[in-house]
N, C-alpha and C. Protein backbone atom coordinates (compact mmCIF):
# COMPACT_ATOMS: atom_id res chain seq x y z
N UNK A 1 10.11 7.19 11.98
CA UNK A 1 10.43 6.15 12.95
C UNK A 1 9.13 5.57 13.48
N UNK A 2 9.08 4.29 13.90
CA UNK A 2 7.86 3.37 13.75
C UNK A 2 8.24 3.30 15.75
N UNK A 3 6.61 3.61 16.28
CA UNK A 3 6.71 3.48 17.12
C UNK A 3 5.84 2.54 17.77
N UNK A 4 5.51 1.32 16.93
CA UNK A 4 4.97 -0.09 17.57
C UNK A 4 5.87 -0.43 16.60
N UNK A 5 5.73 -2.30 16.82
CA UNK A 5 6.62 -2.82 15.94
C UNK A 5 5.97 -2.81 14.46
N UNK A 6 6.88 -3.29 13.65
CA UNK A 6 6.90 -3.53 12.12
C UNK A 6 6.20 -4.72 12.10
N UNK A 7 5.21 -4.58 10.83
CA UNK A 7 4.22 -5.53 10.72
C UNK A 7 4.63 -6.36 9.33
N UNK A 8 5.51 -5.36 8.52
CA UNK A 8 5.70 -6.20 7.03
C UNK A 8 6.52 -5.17 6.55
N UNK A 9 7.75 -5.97 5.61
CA UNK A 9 8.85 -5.32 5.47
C UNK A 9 8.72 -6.23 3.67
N UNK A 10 8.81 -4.57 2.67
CA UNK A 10 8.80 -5.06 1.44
C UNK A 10 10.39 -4.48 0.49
N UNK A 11 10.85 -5.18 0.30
CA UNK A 11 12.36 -4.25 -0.43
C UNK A 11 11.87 -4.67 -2.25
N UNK A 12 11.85 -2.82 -2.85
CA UNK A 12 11.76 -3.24 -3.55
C UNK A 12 13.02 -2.25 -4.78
N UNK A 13 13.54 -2.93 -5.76
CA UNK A 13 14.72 -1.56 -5.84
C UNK A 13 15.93 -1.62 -5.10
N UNK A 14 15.80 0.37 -5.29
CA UNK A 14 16.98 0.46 -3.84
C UNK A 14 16.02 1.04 -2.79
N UNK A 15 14.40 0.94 -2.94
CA UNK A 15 13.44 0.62 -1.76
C UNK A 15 13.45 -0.31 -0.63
N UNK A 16 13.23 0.46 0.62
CA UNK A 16 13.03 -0.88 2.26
C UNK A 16 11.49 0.12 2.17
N UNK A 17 10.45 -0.99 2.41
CA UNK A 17 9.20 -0.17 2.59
C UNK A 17 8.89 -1.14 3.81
N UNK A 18 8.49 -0.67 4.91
CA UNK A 18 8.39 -0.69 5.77
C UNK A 18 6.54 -0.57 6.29
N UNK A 19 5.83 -1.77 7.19
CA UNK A 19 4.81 -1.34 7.64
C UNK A 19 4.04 -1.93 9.23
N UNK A 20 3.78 -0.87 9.98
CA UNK A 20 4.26 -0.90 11.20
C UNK A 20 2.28 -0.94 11.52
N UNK A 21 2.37 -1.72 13.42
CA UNK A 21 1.03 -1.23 13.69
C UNK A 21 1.03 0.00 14.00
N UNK A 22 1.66 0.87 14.42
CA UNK A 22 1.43 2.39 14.39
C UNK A 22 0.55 2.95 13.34
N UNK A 23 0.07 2.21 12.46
CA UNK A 23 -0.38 3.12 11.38
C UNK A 23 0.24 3.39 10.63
N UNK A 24 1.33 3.32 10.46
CA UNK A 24 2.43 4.03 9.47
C UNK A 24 2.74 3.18 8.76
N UNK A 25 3.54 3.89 7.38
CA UNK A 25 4.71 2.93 6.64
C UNK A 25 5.68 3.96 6.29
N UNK A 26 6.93 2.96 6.32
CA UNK A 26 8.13 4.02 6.01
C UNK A 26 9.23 3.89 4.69
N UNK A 27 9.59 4.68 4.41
CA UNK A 27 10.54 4.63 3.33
C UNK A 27 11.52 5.01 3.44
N UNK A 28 13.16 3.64 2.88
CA UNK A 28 14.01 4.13 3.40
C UNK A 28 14.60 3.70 1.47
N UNK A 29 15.53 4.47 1.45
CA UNK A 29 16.28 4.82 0.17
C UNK A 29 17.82 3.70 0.45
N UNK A 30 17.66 2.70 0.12
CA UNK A 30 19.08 2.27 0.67
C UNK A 30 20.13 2.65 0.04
N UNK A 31 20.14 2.98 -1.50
CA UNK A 31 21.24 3.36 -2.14
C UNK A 31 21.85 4.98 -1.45
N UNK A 32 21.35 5.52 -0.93
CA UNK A 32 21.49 7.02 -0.40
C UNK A 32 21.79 6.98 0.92
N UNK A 33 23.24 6.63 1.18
CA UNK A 33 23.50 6.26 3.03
C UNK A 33 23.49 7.98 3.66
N UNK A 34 23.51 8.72 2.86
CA UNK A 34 23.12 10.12 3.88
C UNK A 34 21.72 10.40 4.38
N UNK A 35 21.33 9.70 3.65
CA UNK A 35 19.58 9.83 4.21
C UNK A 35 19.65 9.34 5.34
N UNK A 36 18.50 10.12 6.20
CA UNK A 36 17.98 9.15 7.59
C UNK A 36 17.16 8.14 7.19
N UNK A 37 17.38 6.66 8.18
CA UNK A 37 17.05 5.69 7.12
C UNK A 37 15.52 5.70 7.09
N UNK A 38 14.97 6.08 7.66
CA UNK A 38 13.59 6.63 7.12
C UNK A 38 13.47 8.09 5.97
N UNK A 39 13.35 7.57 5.25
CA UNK A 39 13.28 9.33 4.26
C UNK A 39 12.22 9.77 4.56
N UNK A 40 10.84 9.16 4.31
CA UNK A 40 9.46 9.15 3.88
C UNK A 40 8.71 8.49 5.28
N UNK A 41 7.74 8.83 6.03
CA UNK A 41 7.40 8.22 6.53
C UNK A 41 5.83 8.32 6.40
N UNK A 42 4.75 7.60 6.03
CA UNK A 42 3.74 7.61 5.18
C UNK A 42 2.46 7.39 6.47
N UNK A 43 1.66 8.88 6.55
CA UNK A 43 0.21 9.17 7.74
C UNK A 43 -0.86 8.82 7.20
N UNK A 44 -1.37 7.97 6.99
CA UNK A 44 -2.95 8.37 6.74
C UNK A 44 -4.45 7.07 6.99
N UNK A 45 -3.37 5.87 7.19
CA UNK A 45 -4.76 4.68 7.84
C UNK A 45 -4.79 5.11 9.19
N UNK A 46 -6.17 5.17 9.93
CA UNK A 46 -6.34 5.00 11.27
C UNK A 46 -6.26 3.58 12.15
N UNK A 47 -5.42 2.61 11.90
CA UNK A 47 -5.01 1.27 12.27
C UNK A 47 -4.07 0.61 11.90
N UNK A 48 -3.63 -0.23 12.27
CA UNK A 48 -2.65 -0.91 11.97
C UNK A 48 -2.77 -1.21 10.70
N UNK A 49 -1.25 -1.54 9.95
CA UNK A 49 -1.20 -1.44 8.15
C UNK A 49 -0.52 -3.31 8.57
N UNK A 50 -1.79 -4.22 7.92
CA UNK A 50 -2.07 -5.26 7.77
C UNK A 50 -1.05 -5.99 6.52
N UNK A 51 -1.30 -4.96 5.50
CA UNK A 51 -1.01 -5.79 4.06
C UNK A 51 -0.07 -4.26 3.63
N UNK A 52 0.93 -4.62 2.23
CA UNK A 52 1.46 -4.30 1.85
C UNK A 52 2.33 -5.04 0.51
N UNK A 53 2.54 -3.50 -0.73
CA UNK A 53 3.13 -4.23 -1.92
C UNK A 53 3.34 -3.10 -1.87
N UNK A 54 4.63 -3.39 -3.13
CA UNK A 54 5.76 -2.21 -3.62
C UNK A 54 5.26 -2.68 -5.63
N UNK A 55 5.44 -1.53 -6.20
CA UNK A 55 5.07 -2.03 -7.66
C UNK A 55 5.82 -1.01 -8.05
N UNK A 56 6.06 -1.12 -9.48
CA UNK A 56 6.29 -0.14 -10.71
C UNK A 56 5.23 0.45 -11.35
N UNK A 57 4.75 1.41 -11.60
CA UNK A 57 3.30 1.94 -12.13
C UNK A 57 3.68 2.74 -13.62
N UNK A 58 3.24 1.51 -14.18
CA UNK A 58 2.95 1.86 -16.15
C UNK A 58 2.12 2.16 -16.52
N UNK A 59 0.74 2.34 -16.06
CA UNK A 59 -0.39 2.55 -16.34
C UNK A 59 -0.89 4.00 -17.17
N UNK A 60 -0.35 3.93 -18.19
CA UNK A 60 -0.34 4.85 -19.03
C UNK A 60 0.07 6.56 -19.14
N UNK A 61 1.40 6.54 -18.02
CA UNK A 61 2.45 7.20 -18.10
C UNK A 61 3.13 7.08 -18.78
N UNK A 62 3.96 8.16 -19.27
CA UNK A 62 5.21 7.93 -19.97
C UNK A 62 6.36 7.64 -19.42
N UNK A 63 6.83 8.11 -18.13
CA UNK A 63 7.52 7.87 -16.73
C UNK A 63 7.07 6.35 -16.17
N UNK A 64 7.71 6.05 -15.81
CA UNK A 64 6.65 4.68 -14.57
C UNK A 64 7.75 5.83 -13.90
N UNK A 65 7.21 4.79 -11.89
CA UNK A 65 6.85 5.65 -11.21
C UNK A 65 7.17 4.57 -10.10
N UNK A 66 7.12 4.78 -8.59
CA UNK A 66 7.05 3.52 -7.93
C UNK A 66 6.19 3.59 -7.05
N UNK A 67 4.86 2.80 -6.77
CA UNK A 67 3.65 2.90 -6.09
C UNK A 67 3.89 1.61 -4.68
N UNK A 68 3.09 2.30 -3.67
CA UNK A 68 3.40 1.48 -2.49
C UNK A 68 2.08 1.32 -2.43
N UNK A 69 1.18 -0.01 -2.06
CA UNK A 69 0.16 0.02 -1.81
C UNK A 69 -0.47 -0.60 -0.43
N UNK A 70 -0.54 -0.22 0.15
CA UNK A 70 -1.38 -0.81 1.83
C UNK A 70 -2.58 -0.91 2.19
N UNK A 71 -2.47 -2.25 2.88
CA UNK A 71 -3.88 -2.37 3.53
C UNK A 71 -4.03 -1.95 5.09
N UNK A 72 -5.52 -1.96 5.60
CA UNK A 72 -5.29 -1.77 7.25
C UNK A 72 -6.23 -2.17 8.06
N UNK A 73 -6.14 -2.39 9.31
CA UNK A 73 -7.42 -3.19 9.35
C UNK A 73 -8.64 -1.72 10.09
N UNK A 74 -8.04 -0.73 8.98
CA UNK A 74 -9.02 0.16 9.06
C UNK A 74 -9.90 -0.21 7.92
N UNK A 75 -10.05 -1.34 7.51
CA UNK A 75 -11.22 -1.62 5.97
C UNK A 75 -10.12 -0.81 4.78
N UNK A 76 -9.50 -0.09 4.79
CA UNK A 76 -9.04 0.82 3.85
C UNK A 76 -7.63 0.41 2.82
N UNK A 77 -7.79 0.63 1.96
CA UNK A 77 -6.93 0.52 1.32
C UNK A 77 -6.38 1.93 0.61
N UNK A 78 -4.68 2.14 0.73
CA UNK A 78 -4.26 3.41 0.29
C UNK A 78 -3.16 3.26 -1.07
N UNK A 79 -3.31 3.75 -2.02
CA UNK A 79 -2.37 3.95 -3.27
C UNK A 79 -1.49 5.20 -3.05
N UNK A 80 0.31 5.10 -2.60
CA UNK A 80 1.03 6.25 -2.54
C UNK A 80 2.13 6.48 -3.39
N UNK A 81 2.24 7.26 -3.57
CA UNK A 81 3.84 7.87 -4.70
C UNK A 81 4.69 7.13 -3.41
N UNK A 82 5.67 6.58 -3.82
CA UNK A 82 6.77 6.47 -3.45
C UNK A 82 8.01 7.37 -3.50
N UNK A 83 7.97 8.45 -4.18
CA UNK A 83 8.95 9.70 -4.20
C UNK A 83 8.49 10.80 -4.02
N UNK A 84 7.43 11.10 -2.86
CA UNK A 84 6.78 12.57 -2.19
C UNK A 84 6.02 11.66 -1.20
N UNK A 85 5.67 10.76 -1.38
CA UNK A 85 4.74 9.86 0.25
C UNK A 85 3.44 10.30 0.05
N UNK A 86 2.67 10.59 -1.66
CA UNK A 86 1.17 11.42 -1.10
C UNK A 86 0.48 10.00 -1.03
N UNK A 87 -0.84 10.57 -0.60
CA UNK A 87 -1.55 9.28 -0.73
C UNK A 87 -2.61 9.73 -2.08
N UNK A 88 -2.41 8.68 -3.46
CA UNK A 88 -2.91 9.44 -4.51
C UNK A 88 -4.47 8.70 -4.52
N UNK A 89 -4.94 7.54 -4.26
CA UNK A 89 -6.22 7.14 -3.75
C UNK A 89 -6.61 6.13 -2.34
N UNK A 90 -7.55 6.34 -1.92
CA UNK A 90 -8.05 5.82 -1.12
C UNK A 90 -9.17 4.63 -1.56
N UNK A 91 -8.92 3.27 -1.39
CA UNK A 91 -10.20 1.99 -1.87
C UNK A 91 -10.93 1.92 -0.78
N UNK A 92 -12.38 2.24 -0.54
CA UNK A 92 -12.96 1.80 0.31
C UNK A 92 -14.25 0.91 -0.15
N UNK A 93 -14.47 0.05 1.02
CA UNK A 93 -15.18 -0.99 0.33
C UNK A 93 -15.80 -2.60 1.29
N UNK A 94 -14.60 -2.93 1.58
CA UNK A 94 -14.35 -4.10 2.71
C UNK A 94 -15.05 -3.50 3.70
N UNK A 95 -15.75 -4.71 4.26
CA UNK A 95 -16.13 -4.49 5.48
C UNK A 95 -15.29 -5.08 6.81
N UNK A 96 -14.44 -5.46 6.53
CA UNK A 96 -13.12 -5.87 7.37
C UNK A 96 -12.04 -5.36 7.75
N UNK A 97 -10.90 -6.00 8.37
CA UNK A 97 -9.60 -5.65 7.97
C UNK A 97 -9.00 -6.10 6.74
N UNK A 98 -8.17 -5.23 6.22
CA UNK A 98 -7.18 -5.83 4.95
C UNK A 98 -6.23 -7.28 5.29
N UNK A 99 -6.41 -7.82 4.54
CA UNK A 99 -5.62 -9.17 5.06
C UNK A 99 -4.58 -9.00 3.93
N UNK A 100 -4.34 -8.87 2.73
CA UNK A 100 -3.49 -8.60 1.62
C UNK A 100 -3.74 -7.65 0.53
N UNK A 101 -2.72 -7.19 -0.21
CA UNK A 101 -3.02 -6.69 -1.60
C UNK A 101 -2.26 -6.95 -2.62
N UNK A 102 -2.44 -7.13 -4.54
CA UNK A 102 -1.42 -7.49 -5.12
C UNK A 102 -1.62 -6.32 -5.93
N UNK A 103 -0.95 -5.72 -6.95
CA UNK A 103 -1.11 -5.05 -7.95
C UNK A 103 -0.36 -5.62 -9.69
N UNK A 104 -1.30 -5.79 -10.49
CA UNK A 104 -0.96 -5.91 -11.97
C UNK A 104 -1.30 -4.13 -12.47
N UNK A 105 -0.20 -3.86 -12.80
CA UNK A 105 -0.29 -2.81 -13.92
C UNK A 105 -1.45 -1.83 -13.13
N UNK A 106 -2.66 -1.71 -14.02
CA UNK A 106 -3.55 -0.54 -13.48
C UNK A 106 -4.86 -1.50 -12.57
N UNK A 107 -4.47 -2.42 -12.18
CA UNK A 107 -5.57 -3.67 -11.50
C UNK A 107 -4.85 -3.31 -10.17
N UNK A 108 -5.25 -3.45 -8.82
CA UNK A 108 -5.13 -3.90 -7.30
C UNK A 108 -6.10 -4.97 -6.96
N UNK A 109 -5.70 -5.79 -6.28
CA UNK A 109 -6.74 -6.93 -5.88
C UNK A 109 -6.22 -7.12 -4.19
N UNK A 110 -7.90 -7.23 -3.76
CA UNK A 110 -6.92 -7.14 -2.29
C UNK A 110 -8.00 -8.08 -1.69
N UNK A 111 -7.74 -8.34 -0.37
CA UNK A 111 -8.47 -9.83 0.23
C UNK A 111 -8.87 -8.68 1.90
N UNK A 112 -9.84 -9.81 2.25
CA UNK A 112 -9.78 -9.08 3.32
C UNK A 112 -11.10 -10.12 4.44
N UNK A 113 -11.03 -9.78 5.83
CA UNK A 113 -11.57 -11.08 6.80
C UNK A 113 -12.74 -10.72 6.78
N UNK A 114 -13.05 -10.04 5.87
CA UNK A 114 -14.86 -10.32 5.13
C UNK A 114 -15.41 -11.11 3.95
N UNK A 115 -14.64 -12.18 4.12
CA UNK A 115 -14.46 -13.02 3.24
C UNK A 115 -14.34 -12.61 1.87
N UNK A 116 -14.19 -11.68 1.27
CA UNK A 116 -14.21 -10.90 0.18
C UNK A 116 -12.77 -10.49 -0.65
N UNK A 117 -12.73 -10.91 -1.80
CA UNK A 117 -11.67 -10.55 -2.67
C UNK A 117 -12.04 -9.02 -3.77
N UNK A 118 -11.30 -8.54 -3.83
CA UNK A 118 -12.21 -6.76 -4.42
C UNK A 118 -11.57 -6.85 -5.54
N UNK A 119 -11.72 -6.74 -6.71
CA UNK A 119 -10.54 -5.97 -8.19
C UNK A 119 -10.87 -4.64 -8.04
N UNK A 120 -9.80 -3.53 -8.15
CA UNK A 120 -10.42 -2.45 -8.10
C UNK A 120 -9.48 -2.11 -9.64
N UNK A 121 -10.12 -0.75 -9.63
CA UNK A 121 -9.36 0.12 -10.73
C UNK A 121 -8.13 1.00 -10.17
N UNK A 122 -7.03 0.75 -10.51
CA UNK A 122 -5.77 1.98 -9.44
C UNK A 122 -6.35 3.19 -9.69
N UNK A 123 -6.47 3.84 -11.15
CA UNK A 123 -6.67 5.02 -11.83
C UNK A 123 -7.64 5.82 -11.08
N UNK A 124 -8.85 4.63 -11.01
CA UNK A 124 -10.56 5.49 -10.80
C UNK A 124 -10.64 5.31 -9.42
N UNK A 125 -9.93 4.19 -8.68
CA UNK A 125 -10.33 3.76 -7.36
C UNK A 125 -11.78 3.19 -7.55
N UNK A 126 -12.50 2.78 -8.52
CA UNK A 126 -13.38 2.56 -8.62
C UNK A 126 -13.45 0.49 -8.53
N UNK A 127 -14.39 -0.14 -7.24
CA UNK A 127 -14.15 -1.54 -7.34
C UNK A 127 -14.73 -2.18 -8.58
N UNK A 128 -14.12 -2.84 -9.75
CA UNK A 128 -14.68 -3.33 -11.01
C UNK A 128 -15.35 -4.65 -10.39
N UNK A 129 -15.13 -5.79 -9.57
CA UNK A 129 -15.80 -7.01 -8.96
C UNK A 129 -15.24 -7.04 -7.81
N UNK A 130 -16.33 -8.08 -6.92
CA UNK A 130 -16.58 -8.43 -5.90
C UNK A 130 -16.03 -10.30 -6.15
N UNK A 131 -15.75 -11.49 -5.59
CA UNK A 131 -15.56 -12.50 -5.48
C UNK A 131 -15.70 -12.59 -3.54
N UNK A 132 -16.76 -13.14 -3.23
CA UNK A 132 -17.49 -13.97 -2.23
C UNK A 132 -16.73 -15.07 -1.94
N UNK A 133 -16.40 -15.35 -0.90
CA UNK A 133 -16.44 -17.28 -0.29
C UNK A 133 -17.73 -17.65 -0.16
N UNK A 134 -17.97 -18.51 -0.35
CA UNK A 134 -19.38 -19.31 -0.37
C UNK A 134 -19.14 -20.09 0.89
């Protein structure tokens, strides 16, 4: 349960992903009305969660998988399982807050009010380029 308001609400599936300034994001299972409608409720930016995407993760599993990805305007960016809530990497990098993030396949690209666009690697967490505003 989100105890500031909701900052960005992503449905993806029979996913409600949920992201609040508390810091948090939550996961609610809509196909499963016995669940509390929070199943998952996801700890680990120290600030408000700015940005947010829901994806399918193919990236050379045999399973895909469903990945939630958030920004915050803790500079941070977090990659989580969507069916246990871990947080499987941490992007650090920005010298800002997160303003957005998108994900292709094993790519994240995220923006942020350091004028800065990042490509990172999901896998390595490793940033492959930088793109500047001039």
């Amino acid at each position: 349960l989100h105890h500031q308001p909701v900052s960005l609400i992503k449905p993806f599936k029979s996913l409600l992903v949920t992201a609040s300034l508390d810091r948090t994001l939550g996961v609610c299972k809509l196909n499963e009305p016995d669940k509390h409608f929070f199943w998952l409720t996801l700890h680990g930016h120290s600030d408000a969660v700015t940005a947010l995407n829901v994806t399918e993760s193919k990236s050379g599993d045999p399973t895909s998988s469903t990945i939630i990805v958030s920004g915050s305007e803790d500079k941070c960016i977090r990659i989580w399982n969507a069916e246990n809530g871990s947080c499987d990497q941490k992007l650090i990098g920005h010298e800002d807050a997160i303003s957005s993030v998108a994900c292709l396949d094993s790519i994240v690209a995220s923006s942020s009010c350091d004028c800065q666009i990042r490509i990172w690697d999901r896998k390595t967490g490793e940033c492959k380029r930088v793109l500047e505003q001039d």
